[in-house]
Protein backbone atom coordinates (compact mmCIF):
# COMPACT_ATOMS: atom_id res chain seq x y z
CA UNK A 1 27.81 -142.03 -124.64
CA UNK A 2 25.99 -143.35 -127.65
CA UNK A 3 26.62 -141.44 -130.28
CA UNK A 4 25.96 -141.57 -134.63
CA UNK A 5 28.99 -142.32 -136.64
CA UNK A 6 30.16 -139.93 -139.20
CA UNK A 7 31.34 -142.42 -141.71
CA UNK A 8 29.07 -141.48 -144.76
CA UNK A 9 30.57 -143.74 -147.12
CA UNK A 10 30.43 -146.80 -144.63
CA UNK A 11 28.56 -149.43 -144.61
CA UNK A 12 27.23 -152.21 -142.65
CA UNK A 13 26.38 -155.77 -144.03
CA UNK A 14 23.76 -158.23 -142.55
CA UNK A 15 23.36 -161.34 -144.03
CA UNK A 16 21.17 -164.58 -143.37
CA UNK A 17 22.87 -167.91 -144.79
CA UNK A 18 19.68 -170.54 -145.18
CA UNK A 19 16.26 -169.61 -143.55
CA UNK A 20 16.92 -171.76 -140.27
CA UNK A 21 19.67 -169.49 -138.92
CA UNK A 22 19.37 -165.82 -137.82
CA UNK A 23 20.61 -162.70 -139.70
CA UNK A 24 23.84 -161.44 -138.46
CA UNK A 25 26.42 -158.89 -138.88
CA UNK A 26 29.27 -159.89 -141.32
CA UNK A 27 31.18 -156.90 -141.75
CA UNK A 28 31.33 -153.83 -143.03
CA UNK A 29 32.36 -152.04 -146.50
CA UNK A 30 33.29 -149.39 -148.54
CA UNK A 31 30.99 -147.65 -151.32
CA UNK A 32 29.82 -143.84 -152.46
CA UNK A 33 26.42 -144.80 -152.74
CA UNK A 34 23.47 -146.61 -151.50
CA UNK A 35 22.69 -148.82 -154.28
CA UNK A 36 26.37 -149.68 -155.54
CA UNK A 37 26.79 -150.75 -151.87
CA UNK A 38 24.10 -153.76 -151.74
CA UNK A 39 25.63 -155.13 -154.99
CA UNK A 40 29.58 -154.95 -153.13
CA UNK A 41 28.04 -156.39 -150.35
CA UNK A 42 26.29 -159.17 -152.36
CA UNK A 43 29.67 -159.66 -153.84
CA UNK A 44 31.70 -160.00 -150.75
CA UNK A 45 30.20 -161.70 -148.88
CA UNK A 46 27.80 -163.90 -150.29
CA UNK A 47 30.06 -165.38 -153.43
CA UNK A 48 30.62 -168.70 -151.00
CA UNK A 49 27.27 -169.05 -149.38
CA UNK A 50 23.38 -169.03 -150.44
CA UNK A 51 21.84 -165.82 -149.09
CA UNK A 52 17.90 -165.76 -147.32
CA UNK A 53 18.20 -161.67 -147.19
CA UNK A 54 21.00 -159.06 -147.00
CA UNK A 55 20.43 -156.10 -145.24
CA UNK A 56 23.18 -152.93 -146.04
CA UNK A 57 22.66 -150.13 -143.78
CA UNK A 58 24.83 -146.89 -143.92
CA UNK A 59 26.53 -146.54 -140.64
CA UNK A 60 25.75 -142.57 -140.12
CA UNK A 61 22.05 -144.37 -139.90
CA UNK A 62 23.05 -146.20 -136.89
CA UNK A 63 23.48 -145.60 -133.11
CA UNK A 64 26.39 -147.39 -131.79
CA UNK A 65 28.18 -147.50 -128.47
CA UNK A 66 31.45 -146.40 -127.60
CA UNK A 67 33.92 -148.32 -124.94
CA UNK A 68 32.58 -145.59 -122.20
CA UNK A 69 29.47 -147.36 -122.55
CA UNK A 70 29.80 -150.64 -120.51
CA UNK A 71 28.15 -149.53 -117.72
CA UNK A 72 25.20 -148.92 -119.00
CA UNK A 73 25.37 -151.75 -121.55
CA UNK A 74 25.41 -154.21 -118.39
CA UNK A 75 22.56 -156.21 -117.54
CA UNK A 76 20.18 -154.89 -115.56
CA UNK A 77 20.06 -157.94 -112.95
CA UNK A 78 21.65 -155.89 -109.92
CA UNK A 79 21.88 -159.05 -108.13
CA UNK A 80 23.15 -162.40 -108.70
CA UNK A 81 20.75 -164.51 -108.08
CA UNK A 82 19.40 -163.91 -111.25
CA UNK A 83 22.35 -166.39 -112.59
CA UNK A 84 21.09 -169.87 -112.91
CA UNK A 85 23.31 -171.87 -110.17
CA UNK A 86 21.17 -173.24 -107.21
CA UNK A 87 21.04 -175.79 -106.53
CA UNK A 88 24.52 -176.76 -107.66
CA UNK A 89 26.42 -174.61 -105.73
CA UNK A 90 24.25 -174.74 -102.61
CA UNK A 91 24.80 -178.23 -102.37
CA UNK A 92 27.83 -180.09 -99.73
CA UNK A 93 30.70 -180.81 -101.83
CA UNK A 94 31.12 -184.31 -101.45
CA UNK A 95 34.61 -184.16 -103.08
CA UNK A 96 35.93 -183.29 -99.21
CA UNK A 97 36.59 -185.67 -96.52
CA UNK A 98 34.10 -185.94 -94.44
CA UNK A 99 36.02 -185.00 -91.38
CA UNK A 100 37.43 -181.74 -93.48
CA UNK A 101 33.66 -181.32 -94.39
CA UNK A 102 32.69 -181.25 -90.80
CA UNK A 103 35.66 -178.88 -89.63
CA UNK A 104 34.54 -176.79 -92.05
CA UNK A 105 31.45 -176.89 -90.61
CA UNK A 106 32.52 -175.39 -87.29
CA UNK A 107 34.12 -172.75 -87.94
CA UNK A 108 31.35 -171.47 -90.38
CA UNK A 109 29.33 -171.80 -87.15
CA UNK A 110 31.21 -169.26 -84.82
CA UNK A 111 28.63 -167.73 -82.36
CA UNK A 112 27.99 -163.85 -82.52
CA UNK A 113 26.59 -162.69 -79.23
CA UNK A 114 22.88 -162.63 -80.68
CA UNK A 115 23.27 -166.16 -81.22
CA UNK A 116 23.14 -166.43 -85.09
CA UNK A 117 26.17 -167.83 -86.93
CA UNK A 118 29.14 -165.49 -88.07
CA UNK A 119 32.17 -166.22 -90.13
CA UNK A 120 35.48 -166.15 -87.93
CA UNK A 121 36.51 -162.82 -88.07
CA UNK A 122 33.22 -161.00 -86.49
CA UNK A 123 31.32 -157.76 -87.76
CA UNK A 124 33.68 -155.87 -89.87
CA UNK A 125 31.11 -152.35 -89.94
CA UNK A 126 32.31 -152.00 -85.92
CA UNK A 127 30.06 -151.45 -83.09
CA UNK A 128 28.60 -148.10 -83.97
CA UNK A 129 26.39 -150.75 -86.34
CA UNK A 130 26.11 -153.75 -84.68
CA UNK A 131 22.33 -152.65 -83.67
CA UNK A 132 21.10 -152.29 -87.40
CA UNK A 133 23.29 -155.27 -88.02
CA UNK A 134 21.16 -157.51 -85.48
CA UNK A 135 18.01 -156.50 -87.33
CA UNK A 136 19.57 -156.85 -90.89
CA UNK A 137 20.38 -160.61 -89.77
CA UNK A 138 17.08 -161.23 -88.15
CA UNK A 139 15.68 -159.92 -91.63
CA UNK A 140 17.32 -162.20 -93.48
CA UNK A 141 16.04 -165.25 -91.96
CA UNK A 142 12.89 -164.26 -92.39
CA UNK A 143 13.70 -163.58 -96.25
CA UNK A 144 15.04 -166.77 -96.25
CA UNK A 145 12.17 -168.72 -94.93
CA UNK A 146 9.77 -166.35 -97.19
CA UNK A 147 11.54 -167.15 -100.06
CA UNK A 148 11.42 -171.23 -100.03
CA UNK A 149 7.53 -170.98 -99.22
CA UNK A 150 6.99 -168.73 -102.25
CA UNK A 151 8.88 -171.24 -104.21
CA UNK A 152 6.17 -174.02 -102.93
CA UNK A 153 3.72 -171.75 -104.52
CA UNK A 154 5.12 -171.43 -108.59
CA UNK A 155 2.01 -174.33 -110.01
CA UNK A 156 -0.87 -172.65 -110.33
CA UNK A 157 -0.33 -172.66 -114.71
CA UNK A 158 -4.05 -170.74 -115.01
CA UNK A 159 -2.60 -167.58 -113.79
CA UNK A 160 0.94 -167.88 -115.24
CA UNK A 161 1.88 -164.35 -115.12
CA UNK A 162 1.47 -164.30 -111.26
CA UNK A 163 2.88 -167.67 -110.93
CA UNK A 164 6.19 -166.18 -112.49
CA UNK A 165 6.12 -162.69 -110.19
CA UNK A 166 6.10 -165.18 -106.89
CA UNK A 167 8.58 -167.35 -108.52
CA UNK A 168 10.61 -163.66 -109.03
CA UNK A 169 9.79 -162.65 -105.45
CA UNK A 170 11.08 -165.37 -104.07
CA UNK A 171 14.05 -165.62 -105.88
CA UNK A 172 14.81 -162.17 -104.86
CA UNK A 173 14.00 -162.84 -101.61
CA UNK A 174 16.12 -165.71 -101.12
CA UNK A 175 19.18 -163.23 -103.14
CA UNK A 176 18.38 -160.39 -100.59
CA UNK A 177 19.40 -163.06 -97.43
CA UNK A 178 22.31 -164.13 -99.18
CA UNK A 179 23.23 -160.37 -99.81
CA UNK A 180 22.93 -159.30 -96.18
CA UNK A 181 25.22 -162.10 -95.16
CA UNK A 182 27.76 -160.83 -97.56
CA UNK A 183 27.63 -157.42 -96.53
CA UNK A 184 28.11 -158.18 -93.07
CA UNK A 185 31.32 -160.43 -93.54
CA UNK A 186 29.72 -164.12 -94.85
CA UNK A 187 31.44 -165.84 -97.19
CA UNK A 188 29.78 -168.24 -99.36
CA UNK A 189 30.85 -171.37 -97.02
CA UNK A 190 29.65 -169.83 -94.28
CA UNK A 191 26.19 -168.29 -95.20
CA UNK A 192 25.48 -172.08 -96.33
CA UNK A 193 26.37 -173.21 -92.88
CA UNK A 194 24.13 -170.55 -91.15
CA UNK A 195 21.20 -170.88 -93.18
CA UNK A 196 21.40 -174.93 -93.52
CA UNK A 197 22.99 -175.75 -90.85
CA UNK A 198 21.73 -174.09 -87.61
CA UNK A 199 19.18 -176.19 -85.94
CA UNK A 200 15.48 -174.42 -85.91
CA UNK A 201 16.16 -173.81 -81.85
CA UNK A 202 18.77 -171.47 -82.79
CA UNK A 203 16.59 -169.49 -85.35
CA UNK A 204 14.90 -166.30 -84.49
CA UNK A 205 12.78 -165.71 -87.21
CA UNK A 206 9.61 -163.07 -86.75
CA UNK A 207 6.47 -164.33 -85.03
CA UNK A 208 4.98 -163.97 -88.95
CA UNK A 209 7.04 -166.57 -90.32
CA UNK A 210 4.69 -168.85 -88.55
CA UNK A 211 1.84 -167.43 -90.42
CA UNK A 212 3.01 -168.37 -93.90
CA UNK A 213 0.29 -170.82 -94.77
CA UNK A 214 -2.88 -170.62 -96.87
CA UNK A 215 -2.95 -167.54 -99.78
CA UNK A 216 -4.24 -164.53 -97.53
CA UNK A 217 -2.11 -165.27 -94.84
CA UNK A 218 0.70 -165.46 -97.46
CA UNK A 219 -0.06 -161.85 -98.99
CA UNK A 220 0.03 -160.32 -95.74
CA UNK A 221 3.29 -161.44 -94.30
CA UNK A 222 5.30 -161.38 -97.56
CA UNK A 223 3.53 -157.10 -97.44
CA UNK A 224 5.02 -157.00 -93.87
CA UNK A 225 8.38 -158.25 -94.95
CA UNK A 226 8.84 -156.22 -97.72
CA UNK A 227 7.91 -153.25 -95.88
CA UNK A 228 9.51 -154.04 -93.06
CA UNK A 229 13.38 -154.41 -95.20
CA UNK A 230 12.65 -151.13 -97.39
CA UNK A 231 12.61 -149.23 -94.17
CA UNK A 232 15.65 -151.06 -92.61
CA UNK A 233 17.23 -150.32 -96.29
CA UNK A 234 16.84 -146.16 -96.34
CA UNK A 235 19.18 -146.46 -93.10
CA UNK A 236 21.97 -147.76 -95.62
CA UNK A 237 20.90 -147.53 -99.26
CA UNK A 238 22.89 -143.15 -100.01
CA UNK A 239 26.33 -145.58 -98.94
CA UNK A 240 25.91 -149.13 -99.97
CA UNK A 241 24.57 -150.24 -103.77
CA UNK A 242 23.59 -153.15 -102.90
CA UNK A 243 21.26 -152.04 -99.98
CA UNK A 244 19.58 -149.22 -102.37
CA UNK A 245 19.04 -152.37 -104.74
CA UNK A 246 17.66 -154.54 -102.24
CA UNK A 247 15.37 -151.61 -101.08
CA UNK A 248 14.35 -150.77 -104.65
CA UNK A 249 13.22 -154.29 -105.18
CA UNK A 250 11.63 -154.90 -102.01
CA UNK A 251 9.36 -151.99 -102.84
CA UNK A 252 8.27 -153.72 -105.86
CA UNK A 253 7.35 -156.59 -103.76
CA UNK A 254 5.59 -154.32 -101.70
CA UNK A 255 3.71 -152.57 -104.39
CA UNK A 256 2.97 -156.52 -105.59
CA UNK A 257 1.52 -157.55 -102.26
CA UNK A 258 -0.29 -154.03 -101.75
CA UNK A 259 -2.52 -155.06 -104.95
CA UNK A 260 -2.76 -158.72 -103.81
CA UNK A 261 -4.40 -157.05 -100.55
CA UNK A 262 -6.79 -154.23 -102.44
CA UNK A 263 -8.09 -156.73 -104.25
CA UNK A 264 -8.64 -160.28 -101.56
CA UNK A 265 -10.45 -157.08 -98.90
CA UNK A 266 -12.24 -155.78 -101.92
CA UNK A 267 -13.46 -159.39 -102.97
CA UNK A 268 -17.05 -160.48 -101.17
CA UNK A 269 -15.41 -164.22 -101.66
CA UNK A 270 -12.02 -163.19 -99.83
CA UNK A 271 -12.69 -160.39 -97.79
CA UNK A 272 -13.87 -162.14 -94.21
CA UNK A 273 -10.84 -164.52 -94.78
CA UNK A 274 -8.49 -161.53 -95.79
CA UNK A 275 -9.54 -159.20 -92.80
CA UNK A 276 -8.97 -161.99 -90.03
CA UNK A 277 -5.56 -163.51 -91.80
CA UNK A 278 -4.47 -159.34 -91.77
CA UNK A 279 -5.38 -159.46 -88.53
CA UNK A 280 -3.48 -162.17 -87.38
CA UNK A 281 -0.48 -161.34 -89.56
CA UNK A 282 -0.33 -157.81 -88.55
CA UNK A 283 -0.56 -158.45 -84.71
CA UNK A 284 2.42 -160.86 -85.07
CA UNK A 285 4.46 -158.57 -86.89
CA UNK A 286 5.85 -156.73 -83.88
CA UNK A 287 9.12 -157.73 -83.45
CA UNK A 288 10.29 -157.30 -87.56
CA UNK A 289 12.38 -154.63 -85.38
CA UNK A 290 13.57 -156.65 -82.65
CA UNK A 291 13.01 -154.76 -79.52
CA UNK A 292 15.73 -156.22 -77.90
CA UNK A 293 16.72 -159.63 -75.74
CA UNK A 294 14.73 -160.17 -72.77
CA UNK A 295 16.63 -160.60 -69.72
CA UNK A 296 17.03 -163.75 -68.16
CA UNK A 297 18.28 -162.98 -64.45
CA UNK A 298 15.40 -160.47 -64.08
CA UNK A 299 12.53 -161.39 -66.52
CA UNK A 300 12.68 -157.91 -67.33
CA UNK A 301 12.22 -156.26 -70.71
CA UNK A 302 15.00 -153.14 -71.27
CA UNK A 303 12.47 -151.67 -73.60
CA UNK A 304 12.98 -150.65 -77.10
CA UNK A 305 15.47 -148.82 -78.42
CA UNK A 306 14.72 -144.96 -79.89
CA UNK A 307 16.27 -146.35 -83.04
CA UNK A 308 13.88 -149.39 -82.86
CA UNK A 309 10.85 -147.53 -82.24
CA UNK A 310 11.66 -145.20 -84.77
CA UNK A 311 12.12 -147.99 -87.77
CA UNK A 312 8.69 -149.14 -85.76
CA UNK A 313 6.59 -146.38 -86.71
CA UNK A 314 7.83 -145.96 -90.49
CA UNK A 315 6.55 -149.86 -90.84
CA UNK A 316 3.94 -149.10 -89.35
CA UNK A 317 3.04 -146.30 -91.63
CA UNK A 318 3.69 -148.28 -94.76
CA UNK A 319 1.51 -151.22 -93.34
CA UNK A 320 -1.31 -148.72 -92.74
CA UNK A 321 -0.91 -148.08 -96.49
CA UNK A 322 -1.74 -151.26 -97.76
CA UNK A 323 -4.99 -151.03 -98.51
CA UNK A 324 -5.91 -153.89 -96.47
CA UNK A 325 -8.81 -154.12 -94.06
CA UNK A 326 -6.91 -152.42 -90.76
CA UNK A 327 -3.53 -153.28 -89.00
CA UNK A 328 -3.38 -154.31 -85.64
CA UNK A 329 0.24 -153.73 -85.66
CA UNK A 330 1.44 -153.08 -81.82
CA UNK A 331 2.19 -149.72 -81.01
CA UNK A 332 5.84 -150.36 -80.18
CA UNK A 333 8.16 -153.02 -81.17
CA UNK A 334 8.27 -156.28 -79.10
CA UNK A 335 11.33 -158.99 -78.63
CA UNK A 336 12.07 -161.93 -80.77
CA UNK A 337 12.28 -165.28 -79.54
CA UNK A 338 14.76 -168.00 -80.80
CA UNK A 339 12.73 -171.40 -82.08
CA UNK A 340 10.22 -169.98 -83.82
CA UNK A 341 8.73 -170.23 -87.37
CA UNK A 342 6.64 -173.60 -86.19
CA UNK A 343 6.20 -175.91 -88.76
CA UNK A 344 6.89 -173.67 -91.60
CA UNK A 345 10.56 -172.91 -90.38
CA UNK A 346 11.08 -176.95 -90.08
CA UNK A 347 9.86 -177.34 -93.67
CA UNK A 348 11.75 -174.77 -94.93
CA UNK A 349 15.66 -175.85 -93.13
CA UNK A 350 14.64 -180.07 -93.75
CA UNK A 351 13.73 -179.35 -98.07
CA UNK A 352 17.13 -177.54 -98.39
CA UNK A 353 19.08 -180.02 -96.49
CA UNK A 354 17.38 -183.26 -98.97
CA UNK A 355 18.59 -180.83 -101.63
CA UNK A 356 22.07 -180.69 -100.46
CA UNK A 357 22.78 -183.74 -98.90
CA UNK A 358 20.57 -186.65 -100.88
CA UNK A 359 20.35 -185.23 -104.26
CA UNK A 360 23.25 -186.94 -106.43
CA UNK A 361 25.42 -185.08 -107.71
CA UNK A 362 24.89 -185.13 -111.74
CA UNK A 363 21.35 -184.44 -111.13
CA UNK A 364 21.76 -180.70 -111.80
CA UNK A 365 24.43 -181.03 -114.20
C-alpha cells in the first residue's frame, strides 16, 4: 500500500531545463537540512544545464508507492477498447493470399445451432449455459449495430460534452460485443468474420435495432439495450470480471439515456415526439430475451422459458424506471427473427466492410 518514507535526510530533486520542457524528477540526494539541500541540488545537477525552477522536496513529505501497488496503479480502462487500434486491426489483411484469406474465412464461419457464427471448437461454458449464451450472442449484435449508429452521431460541436459521452457509449458498446465473443470462445479472426462477414439474412438482431433512427427514437432503444445487458450481466458478473465490467458500464449508459428521456418527455418541444418514439421502441423491445425459435413443422410457439420470463420482468422493471412517458413493453418475452434490423442493420454491416476492404492500407498508419 502507499505508504510515507522514513528517509528524513533524503531528498528529492525536480528540475526544469529551458521553459519549453516540463519539470521532471532528476534524482535524489543527501543533506541534514532543508536549505543546504536546494544549494547540493543546484550543484548537482544543474552545473551542465540552465535551470527554469528546481523544486527539492524531502522525501518523508511524499507519498510513494511500493511494488504491491500495481494493481491499483493500472489504468482504470477495464476494457480494451479504450486502446486506439480500429480501424487497423479490424481491417482484412491483405498480406494473405486470397485463397488463404477466404479459407480463413470459413472456418471462422462454423454454424452453432442458433445460426450465428462460432469459432471451430463450439461453446466451451457446456450446455448447462448454452441458454444465457444464446441471449448473450443475440445481445451482442444488437451492441454491435448500436454502437456504429452512435458513432454516425459524434458532429453536433455545440453540445461537445454530449457529443463525446455518445462517442464513449458507443465505443463501449462496440467493446462490450467484442467482449461477449471472447468470453464465449471467439478469437479475434473469428469475431471479425461473424460480425463482418455474415450476410444481414443470417442476423437476428432485436426488433429495436430497426428503430435506431431520428434522436428520440435513438434515446429509447440505446435505454432498452443498456437495460436489457445489465440484467443479462447480474446472471454472470460475482464469477466473471469482465461481465461485472460490462454491467457496471452499461448502467452508466443507462443512467445516460434515463436523463436523455426525463428531459425529451419533460420538454413541450419533444414530448409528443418522445412519448410516440417510446412507444414504438418499447413495444418492439420484446424479444431483447429471446423467447425461443419458433417451430417450423408446427407453426407453434414452445413458449418462453422460466429463465426468459424471469430476465423479462427485471427489464421490464428497469424500463418502467426511466422516467419516460409509459412502456408498452409486452408482458412476456416474444421470439426473434433472423433478417432483421431493416435498413439500419444494412448500413451498419456495408460501412464496416468499405472500412476493411477499400480503405488502403497506410491510411491509418
Amino acid at each position: 500500500m502507499p505508504h510515507v518514507p522514513t528517509d528524513t535526510d533524503v531528498y528529492e530533486v525536480f528540475a526544469q531545463v529551458g521553459t519549453g520542457s516540463a519539470l521532471n524528477h532528476v534524482g535524489s540526494i543527501v543533506a541534514p537540512r532543508r536549505d543546504a539541500a536546494w544549494h547540493l541540488a543546484k550543484e548537482t545537477y544543474g552545473r551542465r544545464d540552465d535551470l527554469s525552477r528546481l523544486w527539492v522536496v524531502r522525501r518523508t513529505d511524499l507519498i510513494v508507492s511500493d511494488a504491491g501497488d500495481r494493481g491499483l496503479l493500472a489504468a482504470k480502462t477495464r476494457m480494451p477498447h479504450r486502446q486506439p487500434r480500429f480501424p487497423t486491426t479490424r481491417r482484412i489483411d491483405r498480406s494473405a493470399a486470397p485463397d488463404t484469406a477466404a479459407t480463413q474465412t470459413s472456418a471462422a464461419l462454423q454454424q452453432r445451432p442458433d445460426g450465428s457464427a462460432s469459432e471451430r471448437g463450439g461453446d466451451p461454458r457446456g450446455a448447462a449455459d448454452r441458454a444465457l449464451t444464446g441471449l448473450w450472442m443475440a445481445l451482442a449484435d444488437d451492441l454491435f449495430v448500436l454502437g456504429n449508429r452512435l458513432g454516425e452521431r459524434i458532429v453536433d460541436y455545440i453540445d461537445l460534452e454530449e457529443s463525446l459521452a455518445v462517442g464513449s457509449i458507443g465505443q463501449e458498446a462496440l467493446a462490450h460485443a467484442e467482449t461477449v465473443l471472447a468470453l464465449h470462445g471467439f478469437d479475434g479472426p473469428a469475431a471479425d468474420a461473424h460480425f463482418f462477414e455474415r450476410p444481414q439474412a443470417r442476423w437476428r438482431v432485436s426488433r429495436v435495432i430497426g428503430r435506431l433512427g431520428d434522436w428520440p427514437s435513438t434515446v429509447a432503444c440505446g435505454l432498452v439495450i443498456a437495460a436489457a445487458v445489465t440484467v443479462l450481466a447480474e446472471e454472470r458478473a460475482a464469477d466473471e470480471p469482465a461481465i461485472a465490467a460490462i454491467r457496471d458500464e452499461q448502467l452508466v449508459h443507462l443512467d445516460h439515456w434515463r436523463r436523455w428521456a426525463r428531459a425529451l418527455a419533460a420538454w413541450p418541444e419533444t414530448r409528443e415526439e418522445f412519448a410516440q418514439a417510446y412507444a414504438e421502441v418499447t413495444q418492439s423491445a420484446g424479444d431483447l430475451f429471446d423467447a425461443g425459435p419458433q417451430d417450423v413443422l408446427t407453426g407453434a410457439l414452445p413458449g418462453p422459458s422460466a429463465a426468459a420470463v424471469e430476465l423479462h420482468g427485471r427489464l421490464a422493471a428497469l424500463v418502467s424506471d426511466s422516467g419516460g412517458p409509459g412502456s408498452l413493453l409486452p408482458h412476456l418475452p416474444v421470439p426473434r427473427a433472423a433478417g432483421m434490423g431493416g435498413s439500419v442493420l444494412a448500413d451498419c454491416l456495408a460501412r464496416g466492410r468499405v472500412v476493411r476492404e477499400q480503405y488502403a492500407p497506410e491510411v491509418f498508419l
